[in-house]
C-alpha atoms as a PDB file:
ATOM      1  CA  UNK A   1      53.715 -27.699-149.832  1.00  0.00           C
ATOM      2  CA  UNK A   2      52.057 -29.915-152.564  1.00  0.00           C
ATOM      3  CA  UNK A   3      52.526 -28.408-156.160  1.00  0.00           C
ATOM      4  CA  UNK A   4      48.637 -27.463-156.050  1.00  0.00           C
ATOM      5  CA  UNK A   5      49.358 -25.555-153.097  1.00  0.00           C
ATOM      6  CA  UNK A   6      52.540 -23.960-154.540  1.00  0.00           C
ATOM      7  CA  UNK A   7      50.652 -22.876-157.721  1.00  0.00           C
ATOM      8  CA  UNK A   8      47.540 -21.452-155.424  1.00  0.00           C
ATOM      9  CA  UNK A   9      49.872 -19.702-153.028  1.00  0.00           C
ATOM     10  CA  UNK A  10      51.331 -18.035-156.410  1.00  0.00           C
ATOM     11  CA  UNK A  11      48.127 -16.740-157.634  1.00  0.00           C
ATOM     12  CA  UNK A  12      47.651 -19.426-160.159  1.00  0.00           C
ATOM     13  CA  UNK A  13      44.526 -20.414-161.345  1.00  0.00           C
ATOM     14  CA  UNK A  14      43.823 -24.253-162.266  1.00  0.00           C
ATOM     15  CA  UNK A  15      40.543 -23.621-164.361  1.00  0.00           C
ATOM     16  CA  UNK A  16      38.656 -26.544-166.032  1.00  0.00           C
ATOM     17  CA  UNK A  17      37.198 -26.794-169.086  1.00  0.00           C
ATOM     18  CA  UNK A  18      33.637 -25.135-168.577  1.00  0.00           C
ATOM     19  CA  UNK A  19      36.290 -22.162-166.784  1.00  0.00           C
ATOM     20  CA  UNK A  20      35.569 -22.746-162.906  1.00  0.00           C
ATOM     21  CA  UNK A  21      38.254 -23.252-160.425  1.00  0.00           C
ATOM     22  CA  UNK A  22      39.851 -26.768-160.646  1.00  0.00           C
ATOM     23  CA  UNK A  23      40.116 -28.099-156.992  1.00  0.00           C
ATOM     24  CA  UNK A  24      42.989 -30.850-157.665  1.00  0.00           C
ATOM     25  CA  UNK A  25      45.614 -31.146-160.153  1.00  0.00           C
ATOM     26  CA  UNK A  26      43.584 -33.949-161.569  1.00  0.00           C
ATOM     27  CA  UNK A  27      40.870 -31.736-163.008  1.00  0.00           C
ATOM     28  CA  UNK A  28      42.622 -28.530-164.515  1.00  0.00           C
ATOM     29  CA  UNK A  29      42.304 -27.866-168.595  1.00  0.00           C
ATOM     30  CA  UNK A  30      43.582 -24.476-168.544  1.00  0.00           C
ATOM     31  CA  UNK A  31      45.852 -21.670-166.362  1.00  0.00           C
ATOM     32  CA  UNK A  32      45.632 -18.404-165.368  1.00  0.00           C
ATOM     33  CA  UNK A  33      48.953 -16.648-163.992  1.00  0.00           C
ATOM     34  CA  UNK A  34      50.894 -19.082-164.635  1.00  0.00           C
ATOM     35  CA  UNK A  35      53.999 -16.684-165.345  1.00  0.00           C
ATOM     36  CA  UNK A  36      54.012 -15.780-161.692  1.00  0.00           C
ATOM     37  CA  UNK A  37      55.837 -19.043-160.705  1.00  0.00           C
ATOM     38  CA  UNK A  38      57.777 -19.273-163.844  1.00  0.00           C
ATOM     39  CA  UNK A  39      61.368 -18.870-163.359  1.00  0.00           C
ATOM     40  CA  UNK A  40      61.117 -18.903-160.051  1.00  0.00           C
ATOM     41  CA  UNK A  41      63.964 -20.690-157.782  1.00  0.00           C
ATOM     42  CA  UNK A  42      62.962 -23.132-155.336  1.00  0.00           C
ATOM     43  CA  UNK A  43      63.480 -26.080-153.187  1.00  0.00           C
ATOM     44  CA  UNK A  44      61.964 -29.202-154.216  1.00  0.00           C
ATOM     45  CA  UNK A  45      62.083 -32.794-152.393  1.00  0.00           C
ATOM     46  CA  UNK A  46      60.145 -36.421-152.032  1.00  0.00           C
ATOM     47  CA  UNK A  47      60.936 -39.965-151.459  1.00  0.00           C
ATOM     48  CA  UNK A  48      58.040 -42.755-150.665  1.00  0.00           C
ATOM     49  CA  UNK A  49      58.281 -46.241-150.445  1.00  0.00           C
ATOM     50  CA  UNK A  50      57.424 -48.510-152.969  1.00  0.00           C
ATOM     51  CA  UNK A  51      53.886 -49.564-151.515  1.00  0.00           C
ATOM     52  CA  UNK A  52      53.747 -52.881-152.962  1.00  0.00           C
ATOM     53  CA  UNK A  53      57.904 -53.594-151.532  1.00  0.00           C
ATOM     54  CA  UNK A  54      58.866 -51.456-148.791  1.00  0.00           C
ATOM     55  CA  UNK A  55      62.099 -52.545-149.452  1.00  0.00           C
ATOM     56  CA  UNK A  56      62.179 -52.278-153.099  1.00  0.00           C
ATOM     57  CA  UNK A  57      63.424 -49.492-155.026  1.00  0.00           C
ATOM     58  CA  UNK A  58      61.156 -46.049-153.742  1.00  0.00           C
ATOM     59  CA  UNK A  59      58.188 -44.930-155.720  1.00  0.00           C
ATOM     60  CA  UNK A  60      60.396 -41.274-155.474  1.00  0.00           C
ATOM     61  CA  UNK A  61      63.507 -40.970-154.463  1.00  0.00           C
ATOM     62  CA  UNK A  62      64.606 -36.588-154.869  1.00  0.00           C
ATOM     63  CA  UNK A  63      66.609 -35.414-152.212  1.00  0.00           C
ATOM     64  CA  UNK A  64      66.568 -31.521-151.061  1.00  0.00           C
ATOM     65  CA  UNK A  65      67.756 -29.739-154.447  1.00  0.00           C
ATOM     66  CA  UNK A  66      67.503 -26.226-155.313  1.00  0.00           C
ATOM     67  CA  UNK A  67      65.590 -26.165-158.762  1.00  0.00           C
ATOM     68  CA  UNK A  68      63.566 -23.642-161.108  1.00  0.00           C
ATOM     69  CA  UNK A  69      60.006 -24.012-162.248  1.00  0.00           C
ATOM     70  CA  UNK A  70      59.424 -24.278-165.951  1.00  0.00           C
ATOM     71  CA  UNK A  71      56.160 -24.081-168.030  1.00  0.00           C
ATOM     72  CA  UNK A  72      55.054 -28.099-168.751  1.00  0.00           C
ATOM     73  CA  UNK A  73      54.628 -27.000-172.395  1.00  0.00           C
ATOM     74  CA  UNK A  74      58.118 -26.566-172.770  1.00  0.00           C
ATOM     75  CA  UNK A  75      59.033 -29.901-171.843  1.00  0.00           C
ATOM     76  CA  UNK A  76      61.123 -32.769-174.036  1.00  0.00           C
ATOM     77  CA  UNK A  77      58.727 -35.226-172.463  1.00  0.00           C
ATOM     78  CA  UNK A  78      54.998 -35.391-171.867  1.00  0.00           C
ATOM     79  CA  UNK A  79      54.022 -33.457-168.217  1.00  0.00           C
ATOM     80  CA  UNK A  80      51.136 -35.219-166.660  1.00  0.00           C
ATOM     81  CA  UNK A  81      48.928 -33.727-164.232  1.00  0.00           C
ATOM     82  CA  UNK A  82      50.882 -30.552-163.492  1.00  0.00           C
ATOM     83  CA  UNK A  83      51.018 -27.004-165.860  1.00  0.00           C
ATOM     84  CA  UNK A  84      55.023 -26.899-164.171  1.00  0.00           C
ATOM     85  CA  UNK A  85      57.869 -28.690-164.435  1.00  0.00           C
ATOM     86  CA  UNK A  86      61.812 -28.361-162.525  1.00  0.00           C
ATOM     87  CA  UNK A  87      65.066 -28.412-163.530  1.00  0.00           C
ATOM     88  CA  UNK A  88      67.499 -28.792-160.827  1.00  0.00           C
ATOM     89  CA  UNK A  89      70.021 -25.656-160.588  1.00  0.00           C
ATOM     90  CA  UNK A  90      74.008 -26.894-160.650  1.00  0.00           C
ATOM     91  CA  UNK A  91      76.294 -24.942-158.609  1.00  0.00           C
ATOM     92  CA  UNK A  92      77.363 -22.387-161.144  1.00  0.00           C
ATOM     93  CA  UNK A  93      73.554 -21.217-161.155  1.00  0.00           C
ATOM     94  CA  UNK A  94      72.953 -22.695-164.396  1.00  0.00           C
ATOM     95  CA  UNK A  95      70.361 -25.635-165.062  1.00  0.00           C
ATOM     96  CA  UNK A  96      70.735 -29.214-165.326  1.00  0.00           C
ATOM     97  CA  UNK A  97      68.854 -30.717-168.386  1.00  0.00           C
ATOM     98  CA  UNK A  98      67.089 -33.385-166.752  1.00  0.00           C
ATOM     99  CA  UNK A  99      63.159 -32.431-166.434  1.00  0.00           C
ATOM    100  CA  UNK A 100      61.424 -33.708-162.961  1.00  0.00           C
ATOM    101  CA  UNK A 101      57.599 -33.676-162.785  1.00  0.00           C
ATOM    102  CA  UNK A 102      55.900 -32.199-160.495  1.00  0.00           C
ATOM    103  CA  UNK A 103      53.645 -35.426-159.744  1.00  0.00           C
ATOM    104  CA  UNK A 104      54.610 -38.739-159.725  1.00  0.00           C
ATOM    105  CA  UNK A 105      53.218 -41.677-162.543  1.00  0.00           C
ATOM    106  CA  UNK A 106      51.309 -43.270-159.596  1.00  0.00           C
ATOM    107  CA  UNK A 107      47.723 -41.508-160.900  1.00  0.00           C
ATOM    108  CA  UNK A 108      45.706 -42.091-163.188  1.00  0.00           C
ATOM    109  CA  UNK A 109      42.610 -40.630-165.286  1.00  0.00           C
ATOM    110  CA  UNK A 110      41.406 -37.694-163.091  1.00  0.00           C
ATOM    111  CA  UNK A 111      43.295 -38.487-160.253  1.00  0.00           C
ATOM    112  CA  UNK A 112      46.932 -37.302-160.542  1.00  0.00           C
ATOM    113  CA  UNK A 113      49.540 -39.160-158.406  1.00  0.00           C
ATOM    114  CA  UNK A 114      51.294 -37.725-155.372  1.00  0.00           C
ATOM    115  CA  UNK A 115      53.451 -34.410-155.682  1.00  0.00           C
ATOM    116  CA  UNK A 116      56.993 -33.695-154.459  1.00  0.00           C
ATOM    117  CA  UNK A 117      57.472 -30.988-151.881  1.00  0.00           C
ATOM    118  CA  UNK A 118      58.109 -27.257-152.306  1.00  0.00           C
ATOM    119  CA  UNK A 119      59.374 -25.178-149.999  1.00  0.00           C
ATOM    120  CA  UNK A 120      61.162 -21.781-150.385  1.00  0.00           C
ATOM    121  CA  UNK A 121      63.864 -22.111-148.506  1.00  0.00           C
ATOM    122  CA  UNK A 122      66.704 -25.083-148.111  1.00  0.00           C
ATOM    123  CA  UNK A 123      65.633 -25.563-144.262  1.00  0.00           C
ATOM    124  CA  UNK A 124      61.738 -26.160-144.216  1.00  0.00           C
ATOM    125  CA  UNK A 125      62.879 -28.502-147.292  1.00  0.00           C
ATOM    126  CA  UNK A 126      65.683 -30.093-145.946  1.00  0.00           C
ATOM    127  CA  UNK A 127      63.009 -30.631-142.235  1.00  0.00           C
ATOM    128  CA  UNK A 128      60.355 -32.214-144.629  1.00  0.00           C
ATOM    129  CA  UNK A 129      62.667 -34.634-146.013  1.00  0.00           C
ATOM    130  CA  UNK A 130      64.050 -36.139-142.749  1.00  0.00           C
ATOM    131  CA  UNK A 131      60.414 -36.469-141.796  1.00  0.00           C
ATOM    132  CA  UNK A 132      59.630 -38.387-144.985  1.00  0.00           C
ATOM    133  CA  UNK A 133      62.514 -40.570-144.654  1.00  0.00           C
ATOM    134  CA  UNK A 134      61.396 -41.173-140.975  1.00  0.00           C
ATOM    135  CA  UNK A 135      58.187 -42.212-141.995  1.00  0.00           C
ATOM    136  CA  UNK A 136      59.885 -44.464-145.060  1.00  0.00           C
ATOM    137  CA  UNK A 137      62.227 -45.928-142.189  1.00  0.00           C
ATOM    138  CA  UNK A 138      59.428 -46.846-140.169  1.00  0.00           C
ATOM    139  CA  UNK A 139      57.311 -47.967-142.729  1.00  0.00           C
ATOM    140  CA  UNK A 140      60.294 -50.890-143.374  1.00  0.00           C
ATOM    141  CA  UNK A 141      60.992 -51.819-139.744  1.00  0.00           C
ATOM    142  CA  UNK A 142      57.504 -52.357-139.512  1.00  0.00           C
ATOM    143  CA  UNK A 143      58.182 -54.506-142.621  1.00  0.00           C
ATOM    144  CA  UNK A 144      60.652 -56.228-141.169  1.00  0.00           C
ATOM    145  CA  UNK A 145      58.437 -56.978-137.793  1.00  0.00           C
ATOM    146  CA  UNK A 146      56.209 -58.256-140.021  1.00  0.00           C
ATOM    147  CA  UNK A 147      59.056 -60.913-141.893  1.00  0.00           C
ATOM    148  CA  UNK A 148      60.378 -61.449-138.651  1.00  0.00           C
ATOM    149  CA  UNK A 149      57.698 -62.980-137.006  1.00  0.00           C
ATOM    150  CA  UNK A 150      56.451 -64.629-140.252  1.00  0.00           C
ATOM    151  CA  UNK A 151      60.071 -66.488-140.579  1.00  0.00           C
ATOM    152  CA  UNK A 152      59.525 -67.130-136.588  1.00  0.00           C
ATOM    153  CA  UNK A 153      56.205 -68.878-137.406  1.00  0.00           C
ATOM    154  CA  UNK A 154      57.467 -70.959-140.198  1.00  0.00           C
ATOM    155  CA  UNK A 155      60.753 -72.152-137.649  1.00  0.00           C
ATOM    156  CA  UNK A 156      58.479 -73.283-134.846  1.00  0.00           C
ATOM    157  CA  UNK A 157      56.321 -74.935-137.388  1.00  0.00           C
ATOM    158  CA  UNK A 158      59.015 -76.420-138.166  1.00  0.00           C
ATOM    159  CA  UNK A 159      60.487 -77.639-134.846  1.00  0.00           C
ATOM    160  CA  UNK A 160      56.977 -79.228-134.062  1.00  0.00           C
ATOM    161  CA  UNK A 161      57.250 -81.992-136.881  1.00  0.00           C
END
């Protein structure tokens, strides 16, 4: 699930400004509840393409990792467009230092970027990640269809002078 969805499925409220309900993580000002996914431990996820070069380095690139939700105030760094951050768990049980967002730096204004995944458990994770790097391996053969018959064009062009 999208970290929206993980928040509402926790009871957390995304309020805006004038205190109604936000409906996207775009629009929030202010939480309610947010200690009820605090803490918690949970599987996180995400890689997409590079839109503008398939075969570029990926817009995300997180693999299934076990990781614990922090508050966004209590960041190093600036959070954008989420109230929760993750740190991923090391094998020990303690917590790396690194800080991963929530939502990617592909939004902008009101409109936040794309989330990672979160899942409760290491299989449903694990499941959405092969299907997301099934749909990035597609995405580049279909790339490479395209190249293909471009570099096919230019080599029959060629053959005709």
């Amino acid at each position: 699930m999208t970290a929206f969805e993980f928040l509402c499925a926790n009871g957390v409220r995304l309020l805006r400004a004038d205190k109604t309900e936000a409906i996207s993580l775009g629009w929030w000002e202010t939480t309610e509840n947010l200690s009820n996914v605090i803490g918690k431990k949970v599987w996180i996820c995400d890689f997409r393409n590079n839109e503008k070069n398939v075969f570029g380095k990926p817009t995300r690139a997180i693999s299934p990792r076990q990781a614990v939700v922090f508050d966004a105030n209590d960041a190093k760094k600036t959070i954008y467009y989420s109230p929760i951050f993750f740190r991923e768990l090391k094998k020990d049980g303690s917590v790396k230092s690194a800080e991963i967002n929530a939502v990617d730096n592909t939004g902008y204004r009101s409109v936040a970027g794309t989330s990672l995944q979160i899942f409760e458990d290491e299989e449903s994770c694990v499941e959405c990640y092969k299907q997301l790097l099934g749909k990035a391996i597609q995405e580049r053969k279909i790339a490479l269809i395209k190249i293909t018959d471009g570099i096919q064009e230019l080599e029959n062009e060629l053959s005709r002078l």
